[in-house]
Protein backbone atom coordinates (compact mmCIF):
# COMPACT_ATOMS: atom_id res chain seq x y z
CA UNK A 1 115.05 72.65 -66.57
CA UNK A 2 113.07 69.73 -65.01
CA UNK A 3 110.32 68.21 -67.49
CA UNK A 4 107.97 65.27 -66.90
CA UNK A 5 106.79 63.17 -69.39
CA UNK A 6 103.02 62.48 -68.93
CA UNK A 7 102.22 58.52 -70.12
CA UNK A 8 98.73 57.50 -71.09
CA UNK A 9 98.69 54.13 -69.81
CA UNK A 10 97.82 50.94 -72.60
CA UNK A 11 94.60 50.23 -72.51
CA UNK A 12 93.13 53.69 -71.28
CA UNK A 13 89.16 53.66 -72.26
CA UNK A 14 89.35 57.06 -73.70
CA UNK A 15 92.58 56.61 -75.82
CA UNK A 16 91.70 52.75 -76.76
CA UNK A 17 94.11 51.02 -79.44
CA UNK A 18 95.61 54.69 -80.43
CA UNK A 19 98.50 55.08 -77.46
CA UNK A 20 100.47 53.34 -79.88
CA UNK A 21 100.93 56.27 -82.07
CA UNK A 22 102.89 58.02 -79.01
CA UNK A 23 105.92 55.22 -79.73
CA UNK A 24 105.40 54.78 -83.66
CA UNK A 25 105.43 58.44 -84.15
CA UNK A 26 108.39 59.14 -81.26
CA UNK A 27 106.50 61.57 -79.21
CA UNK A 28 104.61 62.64 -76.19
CA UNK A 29 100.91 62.82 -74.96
CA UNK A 30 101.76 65.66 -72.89
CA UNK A 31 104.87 67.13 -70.94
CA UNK A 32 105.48 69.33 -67.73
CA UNK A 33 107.75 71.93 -67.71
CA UNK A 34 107.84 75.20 -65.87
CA UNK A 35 104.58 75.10 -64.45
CA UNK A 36 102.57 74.55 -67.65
CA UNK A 37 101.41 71.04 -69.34
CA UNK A 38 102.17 71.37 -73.11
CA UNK A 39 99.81 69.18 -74.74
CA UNK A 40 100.41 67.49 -78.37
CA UNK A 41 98.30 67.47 -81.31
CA UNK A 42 95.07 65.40 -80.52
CA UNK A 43 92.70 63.85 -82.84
CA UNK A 44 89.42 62.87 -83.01
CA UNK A 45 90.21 59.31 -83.57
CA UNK A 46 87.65 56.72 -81.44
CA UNK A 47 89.45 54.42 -78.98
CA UNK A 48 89.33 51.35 -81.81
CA UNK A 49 91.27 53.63 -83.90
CA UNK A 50 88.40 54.37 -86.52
CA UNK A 51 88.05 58.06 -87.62
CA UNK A 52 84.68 59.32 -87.46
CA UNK A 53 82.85 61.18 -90.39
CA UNK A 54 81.71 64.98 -88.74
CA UNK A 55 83.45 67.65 -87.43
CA UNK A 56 81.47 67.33 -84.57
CA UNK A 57 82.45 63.62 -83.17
CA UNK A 58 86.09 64.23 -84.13
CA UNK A 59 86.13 67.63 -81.91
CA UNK A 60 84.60 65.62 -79.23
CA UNK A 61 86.63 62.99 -79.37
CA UNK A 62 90.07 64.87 -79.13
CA UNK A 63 88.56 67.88 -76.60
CA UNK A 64 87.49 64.38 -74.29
CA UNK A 65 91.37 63.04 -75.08
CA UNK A 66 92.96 66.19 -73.80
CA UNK A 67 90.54 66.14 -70.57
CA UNK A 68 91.84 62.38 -70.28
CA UNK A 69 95.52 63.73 -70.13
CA UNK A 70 94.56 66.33 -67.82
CA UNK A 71 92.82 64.09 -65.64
CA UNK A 72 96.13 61.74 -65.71
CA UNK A 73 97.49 65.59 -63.98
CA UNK A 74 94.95 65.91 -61.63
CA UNK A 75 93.85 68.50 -63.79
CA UNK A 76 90.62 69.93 -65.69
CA UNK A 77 89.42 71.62 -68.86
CA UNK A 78 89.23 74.87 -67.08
CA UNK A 79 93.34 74.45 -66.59
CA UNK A 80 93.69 75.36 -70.33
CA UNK A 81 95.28 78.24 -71.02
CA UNK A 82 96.10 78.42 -74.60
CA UNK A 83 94.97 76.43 -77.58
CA UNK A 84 95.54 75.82 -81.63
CA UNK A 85 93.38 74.05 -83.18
CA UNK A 86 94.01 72.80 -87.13
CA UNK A 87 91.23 72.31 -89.67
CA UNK A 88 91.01 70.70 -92.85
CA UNK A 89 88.25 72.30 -94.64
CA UNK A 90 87.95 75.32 -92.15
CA UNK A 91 84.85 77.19 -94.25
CA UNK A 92 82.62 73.97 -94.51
CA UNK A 93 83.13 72.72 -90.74
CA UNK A 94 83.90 75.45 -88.36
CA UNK A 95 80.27 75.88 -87.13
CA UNK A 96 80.05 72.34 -86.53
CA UNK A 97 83.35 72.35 -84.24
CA UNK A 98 81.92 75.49 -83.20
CA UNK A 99 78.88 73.63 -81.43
CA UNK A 100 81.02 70.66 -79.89
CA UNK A 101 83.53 73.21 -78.77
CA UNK A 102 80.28 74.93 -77.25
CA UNK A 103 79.56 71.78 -75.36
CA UNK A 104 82.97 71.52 -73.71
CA UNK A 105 84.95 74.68 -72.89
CA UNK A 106 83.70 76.56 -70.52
CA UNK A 107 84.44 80.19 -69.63
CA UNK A 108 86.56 81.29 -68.05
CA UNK A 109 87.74 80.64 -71.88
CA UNK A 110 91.53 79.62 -72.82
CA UNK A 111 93.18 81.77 -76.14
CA UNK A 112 92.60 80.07 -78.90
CA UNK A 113 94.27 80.18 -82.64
CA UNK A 114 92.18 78.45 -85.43
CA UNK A 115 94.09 77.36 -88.24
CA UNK A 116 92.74 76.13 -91.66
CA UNK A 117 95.24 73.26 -93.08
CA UNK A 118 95.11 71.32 -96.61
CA UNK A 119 95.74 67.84 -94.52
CA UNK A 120 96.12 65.97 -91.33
CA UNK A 121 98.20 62.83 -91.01
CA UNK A 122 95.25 60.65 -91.50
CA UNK A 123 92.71 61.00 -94.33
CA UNK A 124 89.20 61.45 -93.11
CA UNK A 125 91.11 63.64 -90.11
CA UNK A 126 88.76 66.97 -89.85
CA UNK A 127 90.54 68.63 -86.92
CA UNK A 128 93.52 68.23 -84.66
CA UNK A 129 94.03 70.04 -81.18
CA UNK A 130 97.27 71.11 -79.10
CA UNK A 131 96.72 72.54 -75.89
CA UNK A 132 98.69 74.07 -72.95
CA UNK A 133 97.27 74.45 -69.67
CA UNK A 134 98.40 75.67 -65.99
CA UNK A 135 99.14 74.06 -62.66
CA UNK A 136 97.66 75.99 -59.97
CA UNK A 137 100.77 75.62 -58.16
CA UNK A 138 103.30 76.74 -60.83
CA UNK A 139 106.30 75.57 -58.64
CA UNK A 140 105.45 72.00 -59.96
């Protein structure tokens, strides 16, 4: 099996001061395998690494993240094909993400699993995101 590792480059104006957490925590923004870009859990974290107070800025924030890793693939929102989304507080914020979701996705719409969690690896952390989308030429 041939897999790519997608990098975001330091100093990336959508991903600011956070790329570091792809080395600190050992993993990937994204990888290619099989046709398909399997995206990891994104935040809403801003690019100076401050986490913002509503649902809403956070969802933005981490929906405009994965569109930065697509872009890095040549790639757009409308290449998702399945999402998961984690929530901290599901009940009090879902119509909020709701709304920015609204603002973002597009149809044709990608599957989509909401999950309600106790925690995220931050506090303050509302929502994170992990995505896989499709190469329109799945011999890649």
């Amino acid at each position: 099996m041939t897999t790519h590792t997608v990098e975001v480059p330091e100093g990336n104006a959508v991903f600011g001061t956070t790329t570091s957490a792809f080395a600190s925590f050992g993993y990937s923004a994204a990888v290619r395998a099989h046709g398909l870009l399997f995206i990891a859990g994104t935040i809403g974290r801003r690019a100076d690494g401050t986490i913002p107070e509503t649902i809403e800025e956070q969802t933005e924030i981490a929906i405009r993240k994965i569109e930065e890793i697509l872009r890095l693939e040549n790639l757009d929102l409308s290449a998702l094909v399945d999402i998961t989304s984690y929530h901290v507080d599901i009940h009090q914020h879902l119509s909020g993400f709701s709304e920015a979701k609204g603002r973002l996705i597009k149809a044709p719409f990608p599957t989509w699993t909401i999950i309600g969690v106790t925690g995220l690896a931050s506090p303050g952390l509302l929502v994170e995101i992990r995505a896989t989308a499709a190469y329109p030429d799945a011999s890649r």
